[in-house]
PDB file of N, CA and C in Angstrom:
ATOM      1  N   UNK A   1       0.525 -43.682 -18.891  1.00  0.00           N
ATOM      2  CA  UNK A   1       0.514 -44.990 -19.506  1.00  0.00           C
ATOM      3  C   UNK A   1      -0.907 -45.452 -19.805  1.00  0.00           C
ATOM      4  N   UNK A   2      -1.942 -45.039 -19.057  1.00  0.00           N
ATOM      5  CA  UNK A   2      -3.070 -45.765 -19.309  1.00  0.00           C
ATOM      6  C   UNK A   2      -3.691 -45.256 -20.382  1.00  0.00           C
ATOM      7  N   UNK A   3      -3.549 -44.286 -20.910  1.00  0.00           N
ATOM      8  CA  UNK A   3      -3.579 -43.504 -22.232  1.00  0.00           C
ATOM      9  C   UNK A   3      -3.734 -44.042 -23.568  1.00  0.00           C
ATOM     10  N   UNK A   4      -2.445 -45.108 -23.146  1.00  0.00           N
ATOM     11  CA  UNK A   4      -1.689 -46.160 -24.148  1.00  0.00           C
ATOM     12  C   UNK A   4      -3.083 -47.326 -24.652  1.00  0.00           C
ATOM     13  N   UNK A   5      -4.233 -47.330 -23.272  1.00  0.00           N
ATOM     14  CA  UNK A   5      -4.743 -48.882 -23.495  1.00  0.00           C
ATOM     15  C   UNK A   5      -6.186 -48.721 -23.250  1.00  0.00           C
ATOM     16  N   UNK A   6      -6.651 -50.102 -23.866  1.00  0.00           N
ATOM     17  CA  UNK A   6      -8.119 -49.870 -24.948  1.00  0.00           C
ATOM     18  C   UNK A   6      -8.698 -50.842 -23.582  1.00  0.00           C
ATOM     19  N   UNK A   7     -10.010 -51.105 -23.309  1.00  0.00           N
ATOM     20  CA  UNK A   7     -10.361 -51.625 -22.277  1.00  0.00           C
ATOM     21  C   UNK A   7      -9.705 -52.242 -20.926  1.00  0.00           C
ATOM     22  N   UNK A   8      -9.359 -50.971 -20.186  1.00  0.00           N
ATOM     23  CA  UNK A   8      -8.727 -51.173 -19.188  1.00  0.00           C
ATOM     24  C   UNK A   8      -9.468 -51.351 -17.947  1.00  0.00           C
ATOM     25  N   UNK A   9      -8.502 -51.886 -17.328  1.00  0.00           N
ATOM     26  CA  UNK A   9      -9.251 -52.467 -16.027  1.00  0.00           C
ATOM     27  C   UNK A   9      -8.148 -52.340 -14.904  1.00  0.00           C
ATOM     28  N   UNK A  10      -8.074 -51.882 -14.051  1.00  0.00           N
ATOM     29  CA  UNK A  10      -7.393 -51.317 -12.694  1.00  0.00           C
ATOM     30  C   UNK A  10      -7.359 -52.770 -12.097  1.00  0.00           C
ATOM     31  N   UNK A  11      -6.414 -52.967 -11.215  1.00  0.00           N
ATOM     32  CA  UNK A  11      -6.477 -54.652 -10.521  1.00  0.00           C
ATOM     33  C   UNK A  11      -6.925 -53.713  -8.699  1.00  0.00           C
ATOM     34  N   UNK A  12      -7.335 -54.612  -8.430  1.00  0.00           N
ATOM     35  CA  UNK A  12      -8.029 -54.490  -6.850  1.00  0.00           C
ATOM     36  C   UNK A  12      -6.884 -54.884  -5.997  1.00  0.00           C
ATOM     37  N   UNK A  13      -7.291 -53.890  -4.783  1.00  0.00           N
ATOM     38  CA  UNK A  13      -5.971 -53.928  -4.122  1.00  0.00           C
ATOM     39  C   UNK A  13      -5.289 -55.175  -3.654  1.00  0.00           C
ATOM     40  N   UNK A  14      -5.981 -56.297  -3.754  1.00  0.00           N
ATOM     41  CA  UNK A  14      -5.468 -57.828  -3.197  1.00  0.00           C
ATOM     42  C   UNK A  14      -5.006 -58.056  -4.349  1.00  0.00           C
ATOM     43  N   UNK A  15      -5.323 -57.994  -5.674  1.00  0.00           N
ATOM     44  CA  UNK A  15      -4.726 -58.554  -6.971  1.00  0.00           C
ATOM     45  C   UNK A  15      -3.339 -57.650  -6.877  1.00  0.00           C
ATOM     46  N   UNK A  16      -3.025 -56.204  -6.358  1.00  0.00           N
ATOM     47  CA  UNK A  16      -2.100 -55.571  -6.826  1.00  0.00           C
ATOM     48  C   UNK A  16      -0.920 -56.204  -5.910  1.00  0.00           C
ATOM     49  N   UNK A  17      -1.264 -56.622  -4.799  1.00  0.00           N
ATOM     50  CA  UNK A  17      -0.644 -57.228  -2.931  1.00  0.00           C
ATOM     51  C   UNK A  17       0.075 -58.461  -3.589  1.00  0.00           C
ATOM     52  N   UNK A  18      -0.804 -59.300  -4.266  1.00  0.00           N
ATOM     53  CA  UNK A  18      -0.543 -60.809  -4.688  1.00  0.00           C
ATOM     54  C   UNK A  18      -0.256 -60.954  -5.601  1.00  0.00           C
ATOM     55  N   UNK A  19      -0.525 -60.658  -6.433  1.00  0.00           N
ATOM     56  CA  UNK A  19      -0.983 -61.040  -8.204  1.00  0.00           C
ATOM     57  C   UNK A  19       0.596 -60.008  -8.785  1.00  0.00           C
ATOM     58  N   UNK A  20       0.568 -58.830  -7.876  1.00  0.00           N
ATOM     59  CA  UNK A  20       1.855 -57.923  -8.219  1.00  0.00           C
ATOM     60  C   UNK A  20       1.793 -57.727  -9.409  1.00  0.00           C
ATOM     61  N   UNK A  21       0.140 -56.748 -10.154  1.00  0.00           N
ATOM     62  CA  UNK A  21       0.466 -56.364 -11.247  1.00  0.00           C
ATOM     63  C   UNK A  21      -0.811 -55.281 -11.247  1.00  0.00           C
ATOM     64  N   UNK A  22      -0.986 -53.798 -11.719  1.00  0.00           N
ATOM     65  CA  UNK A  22      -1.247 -52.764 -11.415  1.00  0.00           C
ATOM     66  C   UNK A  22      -2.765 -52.164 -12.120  1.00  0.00           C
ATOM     67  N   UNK A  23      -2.566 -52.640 -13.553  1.00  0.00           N
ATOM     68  CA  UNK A  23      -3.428 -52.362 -14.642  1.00  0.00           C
ATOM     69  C   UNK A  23      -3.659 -53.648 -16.042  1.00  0.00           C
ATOM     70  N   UNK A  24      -4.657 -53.878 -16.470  1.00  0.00           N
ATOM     71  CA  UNK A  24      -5.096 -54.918 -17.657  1.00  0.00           C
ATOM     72  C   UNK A  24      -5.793 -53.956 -18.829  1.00  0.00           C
ATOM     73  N   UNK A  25      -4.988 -54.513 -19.898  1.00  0.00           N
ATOM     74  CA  UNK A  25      -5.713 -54.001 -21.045  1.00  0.00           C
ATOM     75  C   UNK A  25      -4.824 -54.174 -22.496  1.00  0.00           C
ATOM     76  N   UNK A  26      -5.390 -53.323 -23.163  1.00  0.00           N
ATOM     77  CA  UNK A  26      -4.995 -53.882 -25.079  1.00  0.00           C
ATOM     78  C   UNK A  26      -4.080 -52.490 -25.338  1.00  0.00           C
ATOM     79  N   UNK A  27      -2.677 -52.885 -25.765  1.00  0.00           N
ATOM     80  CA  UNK A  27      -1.633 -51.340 -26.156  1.00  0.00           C
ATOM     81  C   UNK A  27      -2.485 -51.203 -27.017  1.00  0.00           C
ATOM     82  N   UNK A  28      -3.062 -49.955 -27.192  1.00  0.00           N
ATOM     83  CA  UNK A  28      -3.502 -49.979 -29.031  1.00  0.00           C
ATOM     84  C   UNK A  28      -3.099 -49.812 -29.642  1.00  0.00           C
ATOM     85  N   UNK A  29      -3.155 -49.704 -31.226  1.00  0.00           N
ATOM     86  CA  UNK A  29      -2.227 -49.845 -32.477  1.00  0.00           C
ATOM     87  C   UNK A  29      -1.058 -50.180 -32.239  1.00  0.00           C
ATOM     88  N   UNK A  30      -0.879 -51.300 -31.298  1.00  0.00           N
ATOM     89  CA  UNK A  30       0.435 -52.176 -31.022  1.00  0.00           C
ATOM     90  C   UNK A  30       0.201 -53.936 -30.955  1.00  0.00           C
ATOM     91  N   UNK A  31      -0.664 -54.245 -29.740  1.00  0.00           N
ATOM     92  CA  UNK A  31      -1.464 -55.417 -29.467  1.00  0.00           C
ATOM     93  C   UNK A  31      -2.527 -55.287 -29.869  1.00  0.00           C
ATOM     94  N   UNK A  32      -3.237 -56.531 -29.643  1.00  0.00           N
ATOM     95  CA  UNK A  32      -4.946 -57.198 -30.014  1.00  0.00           C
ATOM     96  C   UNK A  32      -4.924 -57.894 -28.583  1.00  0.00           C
ATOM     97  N   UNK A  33      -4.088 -58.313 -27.397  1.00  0.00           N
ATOM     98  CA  UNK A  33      -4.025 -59.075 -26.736  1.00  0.00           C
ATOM     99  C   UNK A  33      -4.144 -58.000 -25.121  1.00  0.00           C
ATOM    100  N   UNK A  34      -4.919 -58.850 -24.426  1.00  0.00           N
ATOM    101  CA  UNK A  34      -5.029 -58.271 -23.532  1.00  0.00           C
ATOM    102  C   UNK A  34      -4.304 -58.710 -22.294  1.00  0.00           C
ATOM    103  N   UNK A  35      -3.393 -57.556 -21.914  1.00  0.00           N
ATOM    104  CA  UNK A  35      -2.451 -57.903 -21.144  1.00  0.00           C
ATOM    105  C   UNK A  35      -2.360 -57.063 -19.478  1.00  0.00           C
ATOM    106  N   UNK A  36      -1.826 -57.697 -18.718  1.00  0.00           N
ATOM    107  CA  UNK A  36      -1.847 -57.176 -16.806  1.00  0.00           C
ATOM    108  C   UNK A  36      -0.357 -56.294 -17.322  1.00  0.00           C
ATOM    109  N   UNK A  37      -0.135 -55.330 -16.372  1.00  0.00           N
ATOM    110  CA  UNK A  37       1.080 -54.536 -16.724  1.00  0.00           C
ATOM    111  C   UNK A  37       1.702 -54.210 -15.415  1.00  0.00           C
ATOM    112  N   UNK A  38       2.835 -54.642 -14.911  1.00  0.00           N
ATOM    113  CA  UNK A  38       3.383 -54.103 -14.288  1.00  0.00           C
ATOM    114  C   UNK A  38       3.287 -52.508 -13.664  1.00  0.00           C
ATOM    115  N   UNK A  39       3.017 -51.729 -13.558  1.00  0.00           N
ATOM    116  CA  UNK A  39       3.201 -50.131 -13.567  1.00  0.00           C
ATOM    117  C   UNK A  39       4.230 -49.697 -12.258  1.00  0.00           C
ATOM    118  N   UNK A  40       4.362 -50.016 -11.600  1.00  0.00           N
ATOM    119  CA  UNK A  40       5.109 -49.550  -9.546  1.00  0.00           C
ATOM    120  C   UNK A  40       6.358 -48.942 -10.427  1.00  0.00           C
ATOM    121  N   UNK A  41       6.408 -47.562  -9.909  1.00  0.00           N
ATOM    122  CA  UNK A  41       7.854 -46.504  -9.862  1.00  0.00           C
ATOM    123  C   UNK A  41       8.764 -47.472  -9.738  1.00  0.00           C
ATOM    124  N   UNK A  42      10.057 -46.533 -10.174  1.00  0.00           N
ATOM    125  CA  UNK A  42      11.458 -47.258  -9.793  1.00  0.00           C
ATOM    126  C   UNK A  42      11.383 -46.359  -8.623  1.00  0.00           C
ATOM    127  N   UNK A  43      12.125 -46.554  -7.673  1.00  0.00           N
ATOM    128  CA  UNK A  43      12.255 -46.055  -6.326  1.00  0.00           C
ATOM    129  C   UNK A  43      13.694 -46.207  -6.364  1.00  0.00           C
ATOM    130  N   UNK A  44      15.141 -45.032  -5.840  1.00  0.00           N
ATOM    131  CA  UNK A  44      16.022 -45.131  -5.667  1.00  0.00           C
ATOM    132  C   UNK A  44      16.649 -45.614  -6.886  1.00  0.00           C
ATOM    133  N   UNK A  45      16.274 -45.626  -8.091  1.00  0.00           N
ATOM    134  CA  UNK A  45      16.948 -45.972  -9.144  1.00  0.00           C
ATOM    135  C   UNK A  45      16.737 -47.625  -9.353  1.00  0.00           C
ATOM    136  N   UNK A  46      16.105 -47.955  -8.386  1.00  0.00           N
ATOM    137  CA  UNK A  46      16.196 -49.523  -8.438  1.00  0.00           C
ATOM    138  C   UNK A  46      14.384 -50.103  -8.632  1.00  0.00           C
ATOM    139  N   UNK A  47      14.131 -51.199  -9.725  1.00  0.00           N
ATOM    140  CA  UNK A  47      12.494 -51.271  -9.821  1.00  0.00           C
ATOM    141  C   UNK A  47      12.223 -52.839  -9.141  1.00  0.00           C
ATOM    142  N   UNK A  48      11.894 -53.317  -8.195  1.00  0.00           N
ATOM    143  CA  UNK A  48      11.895 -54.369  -7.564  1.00  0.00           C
ATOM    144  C   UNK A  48      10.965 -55.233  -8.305  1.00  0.00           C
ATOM    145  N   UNK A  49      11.467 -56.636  -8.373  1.00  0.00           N
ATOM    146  CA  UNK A  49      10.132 -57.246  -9.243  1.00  0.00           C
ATOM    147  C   UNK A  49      10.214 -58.744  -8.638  1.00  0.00           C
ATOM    148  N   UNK A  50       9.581 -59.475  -9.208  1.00  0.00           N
ATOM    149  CA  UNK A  50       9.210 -60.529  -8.342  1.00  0.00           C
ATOM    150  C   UNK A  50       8.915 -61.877  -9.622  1.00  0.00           C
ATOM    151  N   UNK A  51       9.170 -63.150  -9.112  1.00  0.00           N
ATOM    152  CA  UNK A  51       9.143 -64.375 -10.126  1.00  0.00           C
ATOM    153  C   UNK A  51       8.001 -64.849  -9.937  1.00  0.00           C
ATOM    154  N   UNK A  52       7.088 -64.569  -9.012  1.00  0.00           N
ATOM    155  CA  UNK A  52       5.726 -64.850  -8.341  1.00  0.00           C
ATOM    156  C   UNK A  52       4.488 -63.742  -9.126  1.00  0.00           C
ATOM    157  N   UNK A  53       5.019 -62.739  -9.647  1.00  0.00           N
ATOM    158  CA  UNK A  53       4.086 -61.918  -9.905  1.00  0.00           C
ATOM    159  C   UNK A  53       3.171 -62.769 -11.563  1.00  0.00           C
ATOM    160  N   UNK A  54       1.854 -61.978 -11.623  1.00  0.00           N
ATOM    161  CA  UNK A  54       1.213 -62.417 -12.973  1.00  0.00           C
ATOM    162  C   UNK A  54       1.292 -61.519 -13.477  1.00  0.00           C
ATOM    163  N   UNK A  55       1.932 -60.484 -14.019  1.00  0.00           N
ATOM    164  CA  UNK A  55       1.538 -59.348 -14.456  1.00  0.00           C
ATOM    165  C   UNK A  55       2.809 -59.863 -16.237  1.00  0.00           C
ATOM    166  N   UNK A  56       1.836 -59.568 -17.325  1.00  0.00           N
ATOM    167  CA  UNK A  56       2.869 -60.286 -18.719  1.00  0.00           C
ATOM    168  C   UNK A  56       3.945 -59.041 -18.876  1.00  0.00           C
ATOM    169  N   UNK A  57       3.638 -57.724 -18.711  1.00  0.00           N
ATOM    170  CA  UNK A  57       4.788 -56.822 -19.018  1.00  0.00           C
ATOM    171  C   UNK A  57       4.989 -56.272 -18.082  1.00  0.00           C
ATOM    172  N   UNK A  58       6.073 -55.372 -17.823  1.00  0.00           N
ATOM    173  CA  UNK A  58       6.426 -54.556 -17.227  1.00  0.00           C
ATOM    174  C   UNK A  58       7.027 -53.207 -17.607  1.00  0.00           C
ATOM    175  N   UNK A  59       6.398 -52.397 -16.860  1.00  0.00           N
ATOM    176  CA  UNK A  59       6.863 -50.722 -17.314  1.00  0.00           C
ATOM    177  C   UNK A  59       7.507 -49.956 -16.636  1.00  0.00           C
ATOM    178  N   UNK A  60       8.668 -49.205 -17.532  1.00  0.00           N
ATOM    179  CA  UNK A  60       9.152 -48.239 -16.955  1.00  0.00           C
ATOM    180  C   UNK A  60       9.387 -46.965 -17.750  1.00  0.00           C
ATOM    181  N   UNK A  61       9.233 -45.876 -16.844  1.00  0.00           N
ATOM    182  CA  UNK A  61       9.255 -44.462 -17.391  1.00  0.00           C
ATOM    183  C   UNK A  61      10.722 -44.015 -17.089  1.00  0.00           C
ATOM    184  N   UNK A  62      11.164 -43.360 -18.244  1.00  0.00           N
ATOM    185  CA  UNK A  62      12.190 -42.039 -18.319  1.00  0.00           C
ATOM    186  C   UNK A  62      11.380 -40.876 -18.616  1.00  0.00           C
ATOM    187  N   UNK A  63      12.260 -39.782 -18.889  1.00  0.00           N
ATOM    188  CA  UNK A  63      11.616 -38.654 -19.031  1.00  0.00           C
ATOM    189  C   UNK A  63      10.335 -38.144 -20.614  1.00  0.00           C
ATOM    190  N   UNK A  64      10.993 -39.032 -21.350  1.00  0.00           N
ATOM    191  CA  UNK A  64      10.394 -39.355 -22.639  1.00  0.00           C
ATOM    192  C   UNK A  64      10.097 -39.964 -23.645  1.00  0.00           C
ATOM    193  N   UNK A  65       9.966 -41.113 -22.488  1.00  0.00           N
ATOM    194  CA  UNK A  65       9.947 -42.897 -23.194  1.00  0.00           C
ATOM    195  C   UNK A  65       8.810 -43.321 -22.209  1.00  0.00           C
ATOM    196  N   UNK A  66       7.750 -43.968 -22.304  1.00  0.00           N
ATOM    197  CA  UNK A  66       7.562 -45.714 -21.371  1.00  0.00           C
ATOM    198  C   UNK A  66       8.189 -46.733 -22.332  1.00  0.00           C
ATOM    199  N   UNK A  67       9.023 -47.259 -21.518  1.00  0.00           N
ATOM    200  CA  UNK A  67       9.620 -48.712 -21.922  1.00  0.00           C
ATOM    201  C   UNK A  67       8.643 -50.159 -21.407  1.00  0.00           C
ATOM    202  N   UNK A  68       8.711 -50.793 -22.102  1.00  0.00           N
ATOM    203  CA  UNK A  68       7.650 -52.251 -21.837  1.00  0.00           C
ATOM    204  C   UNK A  68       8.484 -53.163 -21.801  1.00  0.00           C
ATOM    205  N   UNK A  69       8.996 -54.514 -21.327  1.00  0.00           N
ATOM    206  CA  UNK A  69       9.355 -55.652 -20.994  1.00  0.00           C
ATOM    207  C   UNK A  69       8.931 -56.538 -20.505  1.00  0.00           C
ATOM    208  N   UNK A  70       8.964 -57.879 -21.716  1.00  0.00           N
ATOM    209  CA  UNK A  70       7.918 -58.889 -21.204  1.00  0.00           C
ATOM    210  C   UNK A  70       8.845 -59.341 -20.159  1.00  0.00           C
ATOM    211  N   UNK A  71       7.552 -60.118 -19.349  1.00  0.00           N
ATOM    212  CA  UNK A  71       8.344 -59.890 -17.808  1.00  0.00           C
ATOM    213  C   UNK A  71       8.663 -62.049 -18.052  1.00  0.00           C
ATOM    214  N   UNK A  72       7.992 -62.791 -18.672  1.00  0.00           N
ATOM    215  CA  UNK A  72       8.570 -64.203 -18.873  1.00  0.00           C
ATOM    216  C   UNK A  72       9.986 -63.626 -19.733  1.00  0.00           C
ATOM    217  N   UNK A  73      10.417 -63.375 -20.515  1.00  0.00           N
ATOM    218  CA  UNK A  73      11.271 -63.043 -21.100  1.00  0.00           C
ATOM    219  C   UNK A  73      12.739 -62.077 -19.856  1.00  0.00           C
ATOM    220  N   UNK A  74      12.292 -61.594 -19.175  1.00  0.00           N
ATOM    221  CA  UNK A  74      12.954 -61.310 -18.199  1.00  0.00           C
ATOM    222  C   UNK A  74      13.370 -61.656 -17.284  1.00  0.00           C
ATOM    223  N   UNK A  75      12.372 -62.794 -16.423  1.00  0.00           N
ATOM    224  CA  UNK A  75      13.024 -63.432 -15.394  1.00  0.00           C
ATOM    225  C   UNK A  75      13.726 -64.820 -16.122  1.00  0.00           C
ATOM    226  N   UNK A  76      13.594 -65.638 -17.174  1.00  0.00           N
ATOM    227  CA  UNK A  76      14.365 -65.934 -18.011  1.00  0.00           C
ATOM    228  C   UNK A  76      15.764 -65.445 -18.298  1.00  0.00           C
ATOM    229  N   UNK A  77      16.007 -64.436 -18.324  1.00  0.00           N
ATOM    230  CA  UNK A  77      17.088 -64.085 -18.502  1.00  0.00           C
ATOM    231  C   UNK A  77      17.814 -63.604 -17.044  1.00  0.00           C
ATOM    232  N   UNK A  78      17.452 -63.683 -16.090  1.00  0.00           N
ATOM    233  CA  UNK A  78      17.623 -63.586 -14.777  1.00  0.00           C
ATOM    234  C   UNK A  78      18.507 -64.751 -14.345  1.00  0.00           C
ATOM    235  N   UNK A  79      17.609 -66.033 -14.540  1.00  0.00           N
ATOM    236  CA  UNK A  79      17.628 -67.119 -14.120  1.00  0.00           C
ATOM    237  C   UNK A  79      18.541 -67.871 -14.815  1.00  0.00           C
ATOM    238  N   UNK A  80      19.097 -67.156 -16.712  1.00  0.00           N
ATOM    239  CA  UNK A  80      19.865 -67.752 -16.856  1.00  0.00           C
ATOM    240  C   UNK A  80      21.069 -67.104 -16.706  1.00  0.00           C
ATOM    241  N   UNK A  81      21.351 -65.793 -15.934  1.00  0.00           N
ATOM    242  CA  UNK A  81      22.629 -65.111 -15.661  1.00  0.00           C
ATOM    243  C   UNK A  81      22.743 -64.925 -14.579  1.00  0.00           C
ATOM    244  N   UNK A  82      21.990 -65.599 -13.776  1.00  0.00           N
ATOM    245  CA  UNK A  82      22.128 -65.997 -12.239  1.00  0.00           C
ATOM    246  C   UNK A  82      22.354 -64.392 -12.039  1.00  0.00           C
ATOM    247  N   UNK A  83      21.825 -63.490 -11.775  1.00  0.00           N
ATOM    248  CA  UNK A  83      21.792 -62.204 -11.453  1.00  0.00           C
ATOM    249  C   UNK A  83      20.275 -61.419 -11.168  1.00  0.00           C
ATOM    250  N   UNK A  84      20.524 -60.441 -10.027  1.00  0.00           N
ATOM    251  CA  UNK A  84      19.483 -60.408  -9.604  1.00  0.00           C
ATOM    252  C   UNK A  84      19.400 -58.532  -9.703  1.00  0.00           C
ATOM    253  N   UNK A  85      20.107 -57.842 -10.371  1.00  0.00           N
ATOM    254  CA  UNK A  85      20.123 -56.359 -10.415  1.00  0.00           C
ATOM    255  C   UNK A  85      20.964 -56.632 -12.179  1.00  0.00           C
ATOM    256  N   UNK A  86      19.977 -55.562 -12.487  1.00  0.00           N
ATOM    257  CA  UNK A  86      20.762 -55.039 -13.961  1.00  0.00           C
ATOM    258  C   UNK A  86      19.989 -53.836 -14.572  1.00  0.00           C
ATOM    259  N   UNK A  87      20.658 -53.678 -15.537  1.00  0.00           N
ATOM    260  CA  UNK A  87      20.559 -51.811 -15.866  1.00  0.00           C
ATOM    261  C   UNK A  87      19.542 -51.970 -16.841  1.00  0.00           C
ATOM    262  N   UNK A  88      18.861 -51.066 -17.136  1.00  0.00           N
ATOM    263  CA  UNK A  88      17.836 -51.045 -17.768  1.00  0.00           C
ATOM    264  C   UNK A  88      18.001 -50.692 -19.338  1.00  0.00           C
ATOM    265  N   UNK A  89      18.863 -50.020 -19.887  1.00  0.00           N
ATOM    266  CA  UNK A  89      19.575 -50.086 -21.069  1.00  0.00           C
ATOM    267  C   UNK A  89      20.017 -51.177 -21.267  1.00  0.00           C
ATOM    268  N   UNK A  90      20.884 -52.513 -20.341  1.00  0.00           N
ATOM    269  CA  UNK A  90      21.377 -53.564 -20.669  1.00  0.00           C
ATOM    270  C   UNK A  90      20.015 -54.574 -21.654  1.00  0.00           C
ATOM    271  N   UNK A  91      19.074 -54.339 -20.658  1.00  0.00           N
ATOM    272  CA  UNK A  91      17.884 -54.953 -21.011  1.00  0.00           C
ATOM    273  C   UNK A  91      17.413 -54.798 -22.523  1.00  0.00           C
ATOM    274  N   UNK A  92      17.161 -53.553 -22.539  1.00  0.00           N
ATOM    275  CA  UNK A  92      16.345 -53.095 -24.226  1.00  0.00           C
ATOM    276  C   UNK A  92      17.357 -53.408 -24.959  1.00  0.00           C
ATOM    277  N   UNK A  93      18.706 -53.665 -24.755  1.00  0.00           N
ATOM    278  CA  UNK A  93      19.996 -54.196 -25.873  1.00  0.00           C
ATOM    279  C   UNK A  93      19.349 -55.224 -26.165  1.00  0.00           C
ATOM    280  N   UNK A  94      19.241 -55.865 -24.800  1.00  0.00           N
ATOM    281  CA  UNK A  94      19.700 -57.727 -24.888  1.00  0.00           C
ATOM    282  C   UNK A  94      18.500 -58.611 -25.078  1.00  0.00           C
ATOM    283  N   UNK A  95      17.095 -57.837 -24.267  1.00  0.00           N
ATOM    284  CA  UNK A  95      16.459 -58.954 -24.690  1.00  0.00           C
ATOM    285  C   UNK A  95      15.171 -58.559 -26.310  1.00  0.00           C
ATOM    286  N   UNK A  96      15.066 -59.496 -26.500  1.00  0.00           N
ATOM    287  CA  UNK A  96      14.268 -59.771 -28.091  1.00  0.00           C
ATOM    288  C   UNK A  96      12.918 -58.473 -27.828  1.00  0.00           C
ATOM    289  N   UNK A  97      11.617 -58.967 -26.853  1.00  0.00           N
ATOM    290  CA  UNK A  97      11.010 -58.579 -26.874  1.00  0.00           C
ATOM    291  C   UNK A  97      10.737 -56.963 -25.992  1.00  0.00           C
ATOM    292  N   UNK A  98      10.674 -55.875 -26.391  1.00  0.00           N
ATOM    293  CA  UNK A  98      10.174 -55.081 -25.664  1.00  0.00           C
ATOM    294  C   UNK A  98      10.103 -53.827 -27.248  1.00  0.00           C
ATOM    295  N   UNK A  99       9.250 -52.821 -26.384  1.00  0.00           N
ATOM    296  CA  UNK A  99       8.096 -51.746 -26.593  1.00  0.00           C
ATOM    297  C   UNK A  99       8.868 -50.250 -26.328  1.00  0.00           C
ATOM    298  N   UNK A 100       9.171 -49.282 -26.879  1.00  0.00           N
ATOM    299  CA  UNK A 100       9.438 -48.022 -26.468  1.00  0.00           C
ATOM    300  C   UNK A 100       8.331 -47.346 -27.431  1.00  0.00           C
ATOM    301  N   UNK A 101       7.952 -46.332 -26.130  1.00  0.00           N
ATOM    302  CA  UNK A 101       6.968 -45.646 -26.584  1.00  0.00           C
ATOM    303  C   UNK A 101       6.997 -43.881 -26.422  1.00  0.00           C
ATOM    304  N   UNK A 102       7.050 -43.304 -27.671  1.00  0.00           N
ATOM    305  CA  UNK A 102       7.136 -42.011 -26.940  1.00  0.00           C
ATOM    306  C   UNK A 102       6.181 -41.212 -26.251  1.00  0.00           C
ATOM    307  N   UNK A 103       6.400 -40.412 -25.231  1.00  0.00           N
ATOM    308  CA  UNK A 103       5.318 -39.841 -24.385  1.00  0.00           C
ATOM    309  C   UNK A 103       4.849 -38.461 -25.422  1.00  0.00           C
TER     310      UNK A 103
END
């Protein structure tokens, strides 16, 4: 993923503890905007995330995709389906904003 981004910047281990977001920087030939990114594995099929975190997107890998999801746009839709687990295909259907990228 970091491949993907133009002045990057790694977050320090208290920003990654608190802040709950991994890496900062510009998608290139996608954004101009410089953005914190989610990055943490799915573990067990399941990607844990948090309403506290600062991080604007969030990423996840398949075998030949990173997928991006803005993460306001997500807990938004959390909060309005009162649900706290959902599939990750449901997501790239349903919500407006997100990114597939091939590896």
């Amino acid at each position: 993923m970091l491949e993907l981004l133009e002045n990057v910047k790694k977050a320090t281990t208290i920003q990654r503890k608190k802040e709950l977001w991994d890496v900062e920087g510009i998608l290139k030939g996608r954004l101009n905007q410089k953005l914190k990114f989610d990055l943490r594995p799915i573990h067990n099929n399941c990607k844990i995330g948090n309403f506290r975190t600062k991080a604007d997107k969030m990423v996840f890998e398949n075998k030949s995709h990173w997928i991006i999801i803005d993460v306001k746009e997500l807990h938004h839709f959390l909060k309005e389906k009162s649900i706290k687990d959902v599939n990750l295909d449901d997501l790239i259907s349903t919500l407006e904003w997100n990114i597939i990228i091939k590896k």
